[in-house]
N, C-alpha and C. Protein backbone atom coordinates (compact mmCIF):
# COMPACT_ATOMS: atom_id res chain seq x y z
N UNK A 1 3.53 -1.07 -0.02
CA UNK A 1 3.54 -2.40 -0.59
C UNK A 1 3.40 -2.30 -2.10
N UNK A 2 3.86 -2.86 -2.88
CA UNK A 2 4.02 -2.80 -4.24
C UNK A 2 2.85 -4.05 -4.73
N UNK A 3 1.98 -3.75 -5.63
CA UNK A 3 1.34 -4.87 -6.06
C UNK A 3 1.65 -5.12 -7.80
N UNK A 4 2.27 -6.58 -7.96
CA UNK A 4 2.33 -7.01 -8.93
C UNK A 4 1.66 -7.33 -10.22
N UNK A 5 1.86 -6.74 -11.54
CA UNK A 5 0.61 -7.61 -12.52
C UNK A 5 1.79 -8.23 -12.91
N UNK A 6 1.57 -9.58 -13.07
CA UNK A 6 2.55 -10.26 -14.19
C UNK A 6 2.93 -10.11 -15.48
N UNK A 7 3.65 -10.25 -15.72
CA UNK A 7 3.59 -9.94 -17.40
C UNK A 7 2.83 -11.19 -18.16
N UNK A 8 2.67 -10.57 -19.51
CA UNK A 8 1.73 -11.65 -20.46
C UNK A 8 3.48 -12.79 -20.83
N UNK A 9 2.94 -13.91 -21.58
CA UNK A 9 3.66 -14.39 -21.80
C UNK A 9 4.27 -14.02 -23.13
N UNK A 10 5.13 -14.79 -23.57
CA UNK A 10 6.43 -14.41 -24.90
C UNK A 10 7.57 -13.60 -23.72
N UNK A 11 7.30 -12.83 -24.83
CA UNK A 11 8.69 -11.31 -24.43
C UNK A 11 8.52 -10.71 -23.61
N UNK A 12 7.19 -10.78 -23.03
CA UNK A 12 6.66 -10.52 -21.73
C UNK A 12 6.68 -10.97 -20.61
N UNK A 13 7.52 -12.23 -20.45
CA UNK A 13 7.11 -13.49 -19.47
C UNK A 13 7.95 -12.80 -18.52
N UNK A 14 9.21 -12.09 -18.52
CA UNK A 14 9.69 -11.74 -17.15
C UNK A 14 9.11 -10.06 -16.56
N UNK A 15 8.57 -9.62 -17.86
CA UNK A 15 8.39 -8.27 -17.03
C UNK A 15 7.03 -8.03 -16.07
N UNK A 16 7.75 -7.64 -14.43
CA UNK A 16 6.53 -6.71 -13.62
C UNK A 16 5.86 -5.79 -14.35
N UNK A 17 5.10 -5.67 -13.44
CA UNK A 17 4.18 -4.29 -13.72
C UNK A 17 3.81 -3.82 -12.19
N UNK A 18 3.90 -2.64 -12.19
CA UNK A 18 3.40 -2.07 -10.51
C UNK A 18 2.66 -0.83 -10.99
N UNK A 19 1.49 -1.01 -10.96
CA UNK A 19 0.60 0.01 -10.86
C UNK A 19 0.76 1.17 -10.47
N UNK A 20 1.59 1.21 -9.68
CA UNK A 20 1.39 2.47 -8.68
C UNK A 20 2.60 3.27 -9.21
N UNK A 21 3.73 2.72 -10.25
CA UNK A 21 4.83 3.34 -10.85
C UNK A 21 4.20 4.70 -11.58
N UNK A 22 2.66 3.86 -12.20
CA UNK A 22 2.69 4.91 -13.39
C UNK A 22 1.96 6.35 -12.87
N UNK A 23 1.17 6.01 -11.36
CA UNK A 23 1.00 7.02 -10.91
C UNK A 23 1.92 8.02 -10.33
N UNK A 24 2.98 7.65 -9.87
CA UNK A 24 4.01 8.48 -8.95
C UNK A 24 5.21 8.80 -9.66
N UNK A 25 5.63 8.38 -11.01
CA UNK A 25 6.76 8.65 -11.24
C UNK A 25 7.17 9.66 -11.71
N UNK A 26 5.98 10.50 -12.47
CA UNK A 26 6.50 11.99 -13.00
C UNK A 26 6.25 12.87 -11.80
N UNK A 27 5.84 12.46 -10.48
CA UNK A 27 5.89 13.35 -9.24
C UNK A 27 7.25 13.35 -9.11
N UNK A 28 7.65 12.23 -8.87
CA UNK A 28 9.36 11.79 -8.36
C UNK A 28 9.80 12.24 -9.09
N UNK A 29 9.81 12.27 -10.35
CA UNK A 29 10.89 13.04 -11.56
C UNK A 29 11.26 14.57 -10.98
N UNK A 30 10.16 15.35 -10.63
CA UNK A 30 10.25 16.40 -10.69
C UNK A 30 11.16 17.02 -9.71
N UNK A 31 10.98 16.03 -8.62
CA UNK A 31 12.12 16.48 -7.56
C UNK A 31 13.76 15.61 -7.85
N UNK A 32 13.50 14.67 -8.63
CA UNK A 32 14.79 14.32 -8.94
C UNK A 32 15.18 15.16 -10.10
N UNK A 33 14.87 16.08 -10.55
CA UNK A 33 15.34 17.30 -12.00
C UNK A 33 16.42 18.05 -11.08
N UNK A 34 15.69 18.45 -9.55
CA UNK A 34 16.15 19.40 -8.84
C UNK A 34 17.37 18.99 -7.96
N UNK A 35 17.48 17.61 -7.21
CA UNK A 35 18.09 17.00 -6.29
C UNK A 35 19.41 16.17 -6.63
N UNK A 36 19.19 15.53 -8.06
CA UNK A 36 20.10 15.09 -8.65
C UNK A 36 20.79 15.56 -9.04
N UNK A 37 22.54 15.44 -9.55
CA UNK A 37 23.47 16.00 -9.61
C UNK A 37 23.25 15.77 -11.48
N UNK A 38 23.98 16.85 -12.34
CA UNK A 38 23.77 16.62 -13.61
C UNK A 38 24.26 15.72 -14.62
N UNK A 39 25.53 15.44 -13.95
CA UNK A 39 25.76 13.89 -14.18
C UNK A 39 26.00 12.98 -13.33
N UNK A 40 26.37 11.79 -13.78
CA UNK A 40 27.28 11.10 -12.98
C UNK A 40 26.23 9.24 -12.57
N UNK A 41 26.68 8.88 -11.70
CA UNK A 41 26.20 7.49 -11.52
C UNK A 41 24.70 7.38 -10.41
N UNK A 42 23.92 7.19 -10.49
CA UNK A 42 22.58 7.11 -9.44
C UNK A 42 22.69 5.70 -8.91
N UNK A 43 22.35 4.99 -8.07
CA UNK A 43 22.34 4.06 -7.55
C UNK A 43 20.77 3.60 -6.92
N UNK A 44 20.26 2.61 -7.97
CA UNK A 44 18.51 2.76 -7.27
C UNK A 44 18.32 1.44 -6.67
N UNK A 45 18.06 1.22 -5.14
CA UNK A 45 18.65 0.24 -4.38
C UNK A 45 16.81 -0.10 -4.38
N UNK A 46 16.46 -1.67 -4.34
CA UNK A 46 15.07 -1.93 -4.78
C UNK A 46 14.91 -1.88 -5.75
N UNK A 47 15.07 -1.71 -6.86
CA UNK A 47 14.25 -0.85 -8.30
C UNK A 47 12.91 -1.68 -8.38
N UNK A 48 13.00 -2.95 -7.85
CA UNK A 48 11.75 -3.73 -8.03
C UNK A 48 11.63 -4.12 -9.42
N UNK A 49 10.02 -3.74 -10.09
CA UNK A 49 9.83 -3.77 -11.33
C UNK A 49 10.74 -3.50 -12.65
N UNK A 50 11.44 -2.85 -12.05
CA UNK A 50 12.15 -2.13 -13.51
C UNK A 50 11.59 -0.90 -13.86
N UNK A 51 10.45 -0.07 -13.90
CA UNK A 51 9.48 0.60 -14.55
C UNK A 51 10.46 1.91 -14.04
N UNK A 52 10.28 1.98 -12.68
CA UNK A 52 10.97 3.55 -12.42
C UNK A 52 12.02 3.81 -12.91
N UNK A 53 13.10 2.69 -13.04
CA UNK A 53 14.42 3.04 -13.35
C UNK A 53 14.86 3.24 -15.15
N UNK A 54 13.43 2.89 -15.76
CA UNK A 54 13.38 2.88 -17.27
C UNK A 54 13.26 4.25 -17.50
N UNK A 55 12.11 4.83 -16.64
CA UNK A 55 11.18 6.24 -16.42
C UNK A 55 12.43 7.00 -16.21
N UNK A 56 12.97 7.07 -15.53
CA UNK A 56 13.88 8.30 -15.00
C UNK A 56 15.29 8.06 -15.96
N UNK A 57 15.68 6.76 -16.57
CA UNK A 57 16.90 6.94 -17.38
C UNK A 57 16.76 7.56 -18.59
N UNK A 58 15.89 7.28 -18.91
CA UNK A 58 15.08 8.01 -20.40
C UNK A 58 14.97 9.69 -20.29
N UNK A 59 14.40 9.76 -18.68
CA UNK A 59 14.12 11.48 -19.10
C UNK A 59 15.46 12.37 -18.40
N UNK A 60 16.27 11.54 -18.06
CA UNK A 60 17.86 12.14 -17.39
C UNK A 60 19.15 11.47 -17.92
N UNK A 61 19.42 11.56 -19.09
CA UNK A 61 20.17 11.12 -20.36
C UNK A 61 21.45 11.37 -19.65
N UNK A 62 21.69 12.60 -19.17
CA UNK A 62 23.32 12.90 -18.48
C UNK A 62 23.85 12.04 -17.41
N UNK A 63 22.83 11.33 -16.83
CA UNK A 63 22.70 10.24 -15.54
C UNK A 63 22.96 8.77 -15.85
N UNK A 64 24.16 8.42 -15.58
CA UNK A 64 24.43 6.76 -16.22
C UNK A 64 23.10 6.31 -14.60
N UNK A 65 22.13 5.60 -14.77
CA UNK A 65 21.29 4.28 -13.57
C UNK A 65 21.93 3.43 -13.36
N UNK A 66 22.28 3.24 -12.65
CA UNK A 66 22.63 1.66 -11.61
C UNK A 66 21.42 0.75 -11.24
N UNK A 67 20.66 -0.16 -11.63
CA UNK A 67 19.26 -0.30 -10.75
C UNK A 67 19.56 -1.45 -9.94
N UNK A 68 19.13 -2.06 -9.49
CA UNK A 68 19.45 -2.98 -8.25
C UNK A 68 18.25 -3.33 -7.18
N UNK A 69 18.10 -4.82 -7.12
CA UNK A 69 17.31 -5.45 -6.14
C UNK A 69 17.66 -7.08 -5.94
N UNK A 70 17.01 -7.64 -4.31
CA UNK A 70 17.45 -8.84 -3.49
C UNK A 70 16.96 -9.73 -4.19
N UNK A 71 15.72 -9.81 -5.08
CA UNK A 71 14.71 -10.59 -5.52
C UNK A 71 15.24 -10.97 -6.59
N UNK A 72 15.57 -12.40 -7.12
CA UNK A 72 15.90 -12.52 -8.86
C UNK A 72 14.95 -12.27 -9.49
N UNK A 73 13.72 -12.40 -9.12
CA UNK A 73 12.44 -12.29 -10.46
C UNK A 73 12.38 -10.95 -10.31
N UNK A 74 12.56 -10.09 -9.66
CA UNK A 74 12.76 -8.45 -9.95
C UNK A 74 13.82 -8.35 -11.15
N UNK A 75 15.30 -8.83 -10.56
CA UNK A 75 16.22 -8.85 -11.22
C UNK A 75 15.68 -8.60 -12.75
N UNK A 76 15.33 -10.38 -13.19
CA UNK A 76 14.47 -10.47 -14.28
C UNK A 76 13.82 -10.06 -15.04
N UNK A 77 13.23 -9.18 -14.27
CA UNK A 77 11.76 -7.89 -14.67
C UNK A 77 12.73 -6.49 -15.41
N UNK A 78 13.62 -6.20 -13.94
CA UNK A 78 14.52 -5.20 -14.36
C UNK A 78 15.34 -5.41 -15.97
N UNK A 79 15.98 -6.53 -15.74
CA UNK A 79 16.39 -7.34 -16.96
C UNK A 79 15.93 -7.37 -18.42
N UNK A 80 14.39 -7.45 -18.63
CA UNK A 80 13.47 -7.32 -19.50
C UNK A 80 12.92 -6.11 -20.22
N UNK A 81 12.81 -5.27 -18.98
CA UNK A 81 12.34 -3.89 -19.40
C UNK A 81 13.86 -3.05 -20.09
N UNK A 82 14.76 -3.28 -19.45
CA UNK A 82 16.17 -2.70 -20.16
C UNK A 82 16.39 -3.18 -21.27
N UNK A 83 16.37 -4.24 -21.53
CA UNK A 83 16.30 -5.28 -23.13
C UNK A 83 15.48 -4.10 -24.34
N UNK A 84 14.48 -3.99 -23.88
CA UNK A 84 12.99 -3.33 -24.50
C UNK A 84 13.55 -1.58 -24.77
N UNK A 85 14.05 -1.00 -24.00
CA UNK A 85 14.11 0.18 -23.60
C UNK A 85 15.02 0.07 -24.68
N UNK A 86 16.56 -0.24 -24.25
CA UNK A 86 18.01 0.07 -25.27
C UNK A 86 17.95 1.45 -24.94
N UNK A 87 18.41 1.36 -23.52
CA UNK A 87 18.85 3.10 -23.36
C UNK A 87 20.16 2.84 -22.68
N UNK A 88 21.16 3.64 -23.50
CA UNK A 88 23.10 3.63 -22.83
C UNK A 88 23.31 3.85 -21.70
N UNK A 89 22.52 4.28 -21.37
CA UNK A 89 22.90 4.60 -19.81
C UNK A 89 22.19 4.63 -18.97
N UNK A 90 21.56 2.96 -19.08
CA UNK A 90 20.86 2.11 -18.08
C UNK A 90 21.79 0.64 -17.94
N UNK A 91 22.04 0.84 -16.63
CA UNK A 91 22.99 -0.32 -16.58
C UNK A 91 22.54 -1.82 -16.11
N UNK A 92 23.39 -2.36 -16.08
CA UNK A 92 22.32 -4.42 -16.21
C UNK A 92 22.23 -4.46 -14.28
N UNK A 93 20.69 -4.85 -14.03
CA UNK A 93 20.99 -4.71 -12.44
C UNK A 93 21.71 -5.39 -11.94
N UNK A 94 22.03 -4.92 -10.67
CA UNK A 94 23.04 -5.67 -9.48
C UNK A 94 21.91 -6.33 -8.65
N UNK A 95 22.57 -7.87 -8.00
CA UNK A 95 21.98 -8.23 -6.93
C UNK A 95 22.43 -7.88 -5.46
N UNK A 96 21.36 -6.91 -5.16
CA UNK A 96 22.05 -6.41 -3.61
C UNK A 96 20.71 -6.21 -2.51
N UNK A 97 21.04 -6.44 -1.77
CA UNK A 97 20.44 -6.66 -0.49
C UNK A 97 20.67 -5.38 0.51
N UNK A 98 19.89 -4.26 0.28
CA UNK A 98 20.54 -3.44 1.45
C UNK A 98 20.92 -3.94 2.94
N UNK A 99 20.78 -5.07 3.44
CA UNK A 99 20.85 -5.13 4.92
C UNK A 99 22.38 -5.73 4.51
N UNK A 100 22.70 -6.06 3.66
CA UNK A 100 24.20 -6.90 3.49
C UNK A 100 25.20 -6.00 2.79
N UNK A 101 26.12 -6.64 2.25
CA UNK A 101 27.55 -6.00 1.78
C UNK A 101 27.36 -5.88 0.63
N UNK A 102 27.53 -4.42 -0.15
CA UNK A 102 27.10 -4.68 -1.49
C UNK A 102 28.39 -4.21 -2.66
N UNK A 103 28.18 -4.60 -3.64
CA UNK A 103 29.26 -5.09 -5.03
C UNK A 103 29.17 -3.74 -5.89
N UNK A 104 29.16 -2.68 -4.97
CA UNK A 104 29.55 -1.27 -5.86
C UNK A 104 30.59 -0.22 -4.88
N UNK A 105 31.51 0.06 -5.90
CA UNK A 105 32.25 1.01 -4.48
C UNK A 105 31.98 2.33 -4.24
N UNK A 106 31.41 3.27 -5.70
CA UNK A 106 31.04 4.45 -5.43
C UNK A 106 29.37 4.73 -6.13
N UNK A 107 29.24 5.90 -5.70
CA UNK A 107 27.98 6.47 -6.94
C UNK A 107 27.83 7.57 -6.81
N UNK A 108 27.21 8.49 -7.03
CA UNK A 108 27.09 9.74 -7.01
C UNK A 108 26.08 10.48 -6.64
N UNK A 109 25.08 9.32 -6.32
CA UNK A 109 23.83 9.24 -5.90
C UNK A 109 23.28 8.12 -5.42
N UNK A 110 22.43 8.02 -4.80
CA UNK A 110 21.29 6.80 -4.14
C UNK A 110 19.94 7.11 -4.31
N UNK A 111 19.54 6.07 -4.58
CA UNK A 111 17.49 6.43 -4.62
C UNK A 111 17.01 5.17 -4.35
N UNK A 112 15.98 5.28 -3.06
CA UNK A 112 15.32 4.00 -3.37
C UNK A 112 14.21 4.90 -2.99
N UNK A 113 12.78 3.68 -3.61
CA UNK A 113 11.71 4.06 -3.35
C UNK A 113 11.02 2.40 -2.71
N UNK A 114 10.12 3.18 -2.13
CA UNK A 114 9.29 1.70 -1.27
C UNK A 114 9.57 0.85 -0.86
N UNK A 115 11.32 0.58 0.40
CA UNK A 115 11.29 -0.41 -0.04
C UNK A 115 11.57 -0.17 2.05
N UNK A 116 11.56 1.31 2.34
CA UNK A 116 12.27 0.96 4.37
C UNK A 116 10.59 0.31 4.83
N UNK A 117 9.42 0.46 4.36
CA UNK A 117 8.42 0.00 5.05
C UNK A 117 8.22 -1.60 4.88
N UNK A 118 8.71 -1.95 3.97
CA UNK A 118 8.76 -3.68 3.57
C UNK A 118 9.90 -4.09 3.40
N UNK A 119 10.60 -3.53 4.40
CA UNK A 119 11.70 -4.41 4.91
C UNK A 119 12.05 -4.47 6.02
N UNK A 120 13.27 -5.46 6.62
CA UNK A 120 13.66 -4.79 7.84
C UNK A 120 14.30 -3.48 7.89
N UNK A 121 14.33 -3.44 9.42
CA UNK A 121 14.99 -2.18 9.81
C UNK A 121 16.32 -2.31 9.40
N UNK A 122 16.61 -3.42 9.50
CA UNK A 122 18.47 -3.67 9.09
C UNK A 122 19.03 -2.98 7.38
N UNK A 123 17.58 -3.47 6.73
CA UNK A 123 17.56 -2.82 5.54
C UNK A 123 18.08 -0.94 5.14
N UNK A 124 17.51 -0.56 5.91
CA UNK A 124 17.11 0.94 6.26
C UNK A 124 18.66 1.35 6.81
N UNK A 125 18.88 0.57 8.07
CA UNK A 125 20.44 0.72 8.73
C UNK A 125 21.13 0.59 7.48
N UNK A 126 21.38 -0.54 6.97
CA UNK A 126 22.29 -0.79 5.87
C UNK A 126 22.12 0.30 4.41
N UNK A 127 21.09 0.83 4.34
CA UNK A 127 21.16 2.01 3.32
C UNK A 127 21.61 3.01 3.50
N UNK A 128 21.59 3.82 4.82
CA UNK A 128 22.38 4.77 5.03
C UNK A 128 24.47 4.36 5.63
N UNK A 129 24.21 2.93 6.19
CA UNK A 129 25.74 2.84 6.57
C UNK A 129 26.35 2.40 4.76
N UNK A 130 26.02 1.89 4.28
CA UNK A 130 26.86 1.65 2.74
C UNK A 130 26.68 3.02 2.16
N UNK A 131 25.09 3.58 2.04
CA UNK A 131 25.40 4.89 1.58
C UNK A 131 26.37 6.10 1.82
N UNK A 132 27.17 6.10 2.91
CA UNK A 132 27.93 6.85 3.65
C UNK A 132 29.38 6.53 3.71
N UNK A 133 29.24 4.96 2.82
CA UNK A 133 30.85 4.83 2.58
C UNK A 133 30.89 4.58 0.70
N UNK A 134 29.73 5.18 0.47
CA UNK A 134 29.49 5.33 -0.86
C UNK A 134 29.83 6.73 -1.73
N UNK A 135 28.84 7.48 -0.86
CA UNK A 135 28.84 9.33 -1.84
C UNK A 135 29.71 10.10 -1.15
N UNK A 136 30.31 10.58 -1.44
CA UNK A 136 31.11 11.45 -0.89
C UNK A 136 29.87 13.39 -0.61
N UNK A 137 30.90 13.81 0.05
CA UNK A 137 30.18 15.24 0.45
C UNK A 137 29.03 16.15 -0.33
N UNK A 138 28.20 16.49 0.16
CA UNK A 138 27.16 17.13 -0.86
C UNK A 138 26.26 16.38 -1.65
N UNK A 139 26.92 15.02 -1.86
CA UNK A 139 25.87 14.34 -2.65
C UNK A 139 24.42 13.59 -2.29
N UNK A 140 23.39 13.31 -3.17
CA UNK A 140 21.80 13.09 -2.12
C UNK A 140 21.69 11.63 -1.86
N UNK A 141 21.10 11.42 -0.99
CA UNK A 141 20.35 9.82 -1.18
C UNK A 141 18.86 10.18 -0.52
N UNK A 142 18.07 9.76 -1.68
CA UNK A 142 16.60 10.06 -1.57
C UNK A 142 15.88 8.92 -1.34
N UNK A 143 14.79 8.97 -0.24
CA UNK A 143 14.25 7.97 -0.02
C UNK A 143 12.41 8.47 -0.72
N UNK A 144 11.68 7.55 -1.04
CA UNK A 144 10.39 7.75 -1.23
C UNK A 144 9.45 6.56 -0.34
N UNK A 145 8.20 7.06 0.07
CA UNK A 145 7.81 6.06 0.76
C UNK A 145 6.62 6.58 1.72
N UNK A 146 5.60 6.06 2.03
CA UNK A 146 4.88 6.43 3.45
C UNK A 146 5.64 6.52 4.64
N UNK A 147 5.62 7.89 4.95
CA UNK A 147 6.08 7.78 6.95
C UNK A 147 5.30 8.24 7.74
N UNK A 148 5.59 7.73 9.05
CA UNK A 148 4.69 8.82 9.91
C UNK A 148 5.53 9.54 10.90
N UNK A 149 4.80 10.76 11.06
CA UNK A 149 5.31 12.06 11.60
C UNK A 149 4.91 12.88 12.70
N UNK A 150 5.65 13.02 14.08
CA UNK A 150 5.16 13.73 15.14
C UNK A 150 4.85 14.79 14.64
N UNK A 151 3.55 15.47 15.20
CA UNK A 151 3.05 16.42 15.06
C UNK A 151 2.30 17.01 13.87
N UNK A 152 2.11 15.57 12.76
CA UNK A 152 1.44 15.73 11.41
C UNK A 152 0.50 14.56 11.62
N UNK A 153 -0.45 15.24 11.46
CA UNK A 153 -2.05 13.97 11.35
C UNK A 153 -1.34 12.37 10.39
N UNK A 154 -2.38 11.40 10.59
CA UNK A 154 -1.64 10.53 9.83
C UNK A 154 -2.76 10.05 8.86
N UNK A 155 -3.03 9.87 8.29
CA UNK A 155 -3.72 9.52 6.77
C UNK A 155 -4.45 8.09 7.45
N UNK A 156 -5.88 8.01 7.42
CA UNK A 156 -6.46 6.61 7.99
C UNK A 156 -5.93 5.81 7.09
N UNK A 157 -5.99 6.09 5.89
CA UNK A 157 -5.07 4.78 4.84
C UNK A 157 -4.00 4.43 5.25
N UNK A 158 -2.83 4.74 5.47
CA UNK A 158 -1.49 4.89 5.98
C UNK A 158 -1.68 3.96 7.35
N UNK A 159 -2.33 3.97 8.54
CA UNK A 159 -2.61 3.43 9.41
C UNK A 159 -2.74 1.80 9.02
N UNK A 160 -4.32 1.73 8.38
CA UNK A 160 -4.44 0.73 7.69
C UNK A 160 -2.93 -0.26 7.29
N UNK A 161 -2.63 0.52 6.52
CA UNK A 161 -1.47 0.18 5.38
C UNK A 161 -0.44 -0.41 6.27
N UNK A 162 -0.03 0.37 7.60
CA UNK A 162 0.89 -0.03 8.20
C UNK A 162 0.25 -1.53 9.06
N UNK A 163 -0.72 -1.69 9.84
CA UNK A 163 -1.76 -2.78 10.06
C UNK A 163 -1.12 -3.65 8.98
N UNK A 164 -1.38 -3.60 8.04
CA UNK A 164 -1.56 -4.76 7.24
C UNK A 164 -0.29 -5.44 6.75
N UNK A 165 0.65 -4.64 6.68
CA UNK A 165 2.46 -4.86 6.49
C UNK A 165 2.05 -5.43 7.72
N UNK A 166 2.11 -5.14 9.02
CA UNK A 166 2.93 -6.16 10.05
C UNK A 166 2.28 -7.47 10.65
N UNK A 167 1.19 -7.41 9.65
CA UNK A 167 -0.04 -8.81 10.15
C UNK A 167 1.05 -9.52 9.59
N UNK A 168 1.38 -9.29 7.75
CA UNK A 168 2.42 -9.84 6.95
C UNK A 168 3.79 -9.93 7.39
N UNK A 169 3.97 -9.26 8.15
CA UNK A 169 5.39 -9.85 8.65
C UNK A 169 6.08 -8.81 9.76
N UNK A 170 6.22 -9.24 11.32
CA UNK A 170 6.54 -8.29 11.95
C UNK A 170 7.62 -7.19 12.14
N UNK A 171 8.30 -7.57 10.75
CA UNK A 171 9.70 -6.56 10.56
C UNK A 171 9.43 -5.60 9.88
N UNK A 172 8.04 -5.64 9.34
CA UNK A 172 7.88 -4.74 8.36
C UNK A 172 7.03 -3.68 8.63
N UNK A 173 6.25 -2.25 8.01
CA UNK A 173 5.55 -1.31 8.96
C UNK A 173 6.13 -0.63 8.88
N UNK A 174 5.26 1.52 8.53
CA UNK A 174 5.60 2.41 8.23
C UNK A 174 6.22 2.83 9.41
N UNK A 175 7.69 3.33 8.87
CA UNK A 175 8.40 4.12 9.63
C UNK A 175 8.34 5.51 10.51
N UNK A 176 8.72 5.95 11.59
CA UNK A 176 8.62 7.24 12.11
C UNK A 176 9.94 8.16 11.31
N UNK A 177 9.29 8.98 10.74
CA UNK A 177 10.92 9.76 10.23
C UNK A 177 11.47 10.09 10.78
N UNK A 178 11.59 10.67 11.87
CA UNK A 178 12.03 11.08 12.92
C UNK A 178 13.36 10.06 13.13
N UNK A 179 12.87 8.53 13.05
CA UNK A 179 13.74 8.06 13.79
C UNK A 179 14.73 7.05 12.71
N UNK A 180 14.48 7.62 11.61
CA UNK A 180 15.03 7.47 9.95
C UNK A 180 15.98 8.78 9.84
N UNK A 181 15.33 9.69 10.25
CA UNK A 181 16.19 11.22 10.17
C UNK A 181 17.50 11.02 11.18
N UNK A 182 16.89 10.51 12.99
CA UNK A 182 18.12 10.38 13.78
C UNK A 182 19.29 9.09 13.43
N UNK A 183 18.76 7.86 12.66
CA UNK A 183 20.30 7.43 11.98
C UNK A 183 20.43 7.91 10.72
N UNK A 184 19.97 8.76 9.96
CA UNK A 184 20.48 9.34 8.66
C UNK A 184 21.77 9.93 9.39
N UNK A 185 21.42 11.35 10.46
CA UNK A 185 22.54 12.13 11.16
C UNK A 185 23.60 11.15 11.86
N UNK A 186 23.11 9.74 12.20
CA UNK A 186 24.77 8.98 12.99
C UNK A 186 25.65 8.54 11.90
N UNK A 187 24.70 8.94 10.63
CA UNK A 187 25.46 8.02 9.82
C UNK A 187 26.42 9.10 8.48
N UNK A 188 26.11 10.35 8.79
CA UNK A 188 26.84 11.59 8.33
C UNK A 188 25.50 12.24 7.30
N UNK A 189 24.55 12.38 7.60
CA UNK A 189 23.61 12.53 6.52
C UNK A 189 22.67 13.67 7.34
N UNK A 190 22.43 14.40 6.30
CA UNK A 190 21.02 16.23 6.98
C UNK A 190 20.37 15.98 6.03
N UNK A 191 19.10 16.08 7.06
CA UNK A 191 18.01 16.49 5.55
C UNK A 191 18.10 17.42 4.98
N UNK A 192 17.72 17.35 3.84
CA UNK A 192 17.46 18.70 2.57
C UNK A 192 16.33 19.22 2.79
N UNK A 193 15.33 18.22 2.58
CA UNK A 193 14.00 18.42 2.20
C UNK A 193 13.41 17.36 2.37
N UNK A 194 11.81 17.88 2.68
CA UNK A 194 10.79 16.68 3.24
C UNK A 194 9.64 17.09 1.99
N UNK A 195 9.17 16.34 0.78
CA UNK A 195 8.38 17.16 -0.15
C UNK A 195 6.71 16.01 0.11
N UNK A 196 5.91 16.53 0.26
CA UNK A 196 4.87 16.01 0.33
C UNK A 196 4.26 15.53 -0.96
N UNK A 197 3.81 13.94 -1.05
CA UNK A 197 3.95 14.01 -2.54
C UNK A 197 1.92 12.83 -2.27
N UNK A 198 2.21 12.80 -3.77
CA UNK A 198 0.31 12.10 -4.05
C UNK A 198 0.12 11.04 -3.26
N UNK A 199 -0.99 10.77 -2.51
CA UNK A 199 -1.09 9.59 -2.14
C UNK A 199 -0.34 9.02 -0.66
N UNK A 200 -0.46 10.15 -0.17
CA UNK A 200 -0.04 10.51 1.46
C UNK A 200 1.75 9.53 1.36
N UNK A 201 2.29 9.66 0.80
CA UNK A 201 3.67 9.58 0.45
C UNK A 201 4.55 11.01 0.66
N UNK A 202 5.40 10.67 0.96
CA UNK A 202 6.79 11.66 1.15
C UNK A 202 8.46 11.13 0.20
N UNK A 203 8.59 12.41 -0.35
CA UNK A 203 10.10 12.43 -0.40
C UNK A 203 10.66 12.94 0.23
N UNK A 204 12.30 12.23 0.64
CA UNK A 204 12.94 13.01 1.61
C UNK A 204 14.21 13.14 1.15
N UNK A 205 14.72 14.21 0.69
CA UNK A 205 16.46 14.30 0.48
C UNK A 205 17.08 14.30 1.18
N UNK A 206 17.96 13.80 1.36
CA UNK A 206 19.48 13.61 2.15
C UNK A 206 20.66 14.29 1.54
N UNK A 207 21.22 14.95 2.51
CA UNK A 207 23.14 15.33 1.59
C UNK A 207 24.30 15.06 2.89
N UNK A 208 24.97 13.88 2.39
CA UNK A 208 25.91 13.42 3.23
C UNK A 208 26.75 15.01 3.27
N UNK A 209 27.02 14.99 4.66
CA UNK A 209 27.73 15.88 5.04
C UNK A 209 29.07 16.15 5.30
């Protein structure tokens, strides 16, 4: 779950803030140095706040960002922080909805973070079926996020966490990877890698096959 600070008002009035960006993002960097291709187009489906997609265009200059989310006041946020930034190759977000039809034909990459546990499942379906008529061979789509895992203890927080998503809404609630991994594969996609990251979170690479 992402928790919001608002922005102050003025020049501030549209930008998020998510706390939890400033903890996790130079984790995520590090595996996106390795996973990402050296150039070309990324596609960050959610971006939410804006914050990650500022973070990672800044420190991967060869990488034109795509950022993108369902929410206009994200939009907005996203909107604000790019204004501020003035970096070339951060592009103006798209409004897209992973569970629906979306207004890009290729990329070279995909990334979302936080967004298969607070959403529907249709969400999740729809990221790997657009992603798959998106990247062509070899290329990643990385997900970040809490999951839970046969045969790996589960974090009492994580439990909690999932509890409390589906009091909030019954579509929502941490995923089994397992069963994220078996439509990644219907949908032409192998894992790479499963990287254990701060804060009982996982990254997981994908390479359409």
């Amino acid at each position: 779950m992402t928790l919001w600070v608002p922005g102050e008002a003025g020049g501030e009035a549209h930008k998020r803030h998510a706390p939890a960006t400033l903890r996790n993002r130079d984790a995520i960097l590090t595996i996106l140095r390795d996973a990402l291709p050296s150039a070309g187009l990324v596609l960050e489906v959610a971006s939410g706040s804006g914050e990650h997609a500022i973070h990672f265009a800044a420190a991967l200059p060869a990488l034109d960002w795509q950022p993108s989310d369902p929410d206009p006041a994200a939009l907005a946020s996203i909107a604000a922080w790019r204004a501020e930034a003035g970096l070339p190759n951060l592009r103006p977000p798209l409004l897209l909805d992973a569970a629906g039809d979306w207004p890009i034909d290729r990329a070279d990459a995909i990334l979302c973070i936080n967004m298969v546990h607070i959403s529907s499942w249709n969400a999740t379906v729809g990221l790997f079926t657009q992603g798959a008529r998106l990247l062509q061979k070899g290329t990643p789509l990385i997900l970040y996020g809490p999951y839970f895992r046969k045969d790996h203890p589960t974090a009492p927080s994580n439990l909690a966490f999932d509890e409390s998503l589906r009091a909030r809404n019954a579509e929502w609630g941490i995923r089994w990877l397992e069963d994220v991994n078996e439509l990644a594969e219907r949908q032409g996609f192998a894992v790479e890698a499963v990287h254990e990251m701060p804060a009982n979170n996982l990254t997981v690479v994908y390479r359409r096959v």
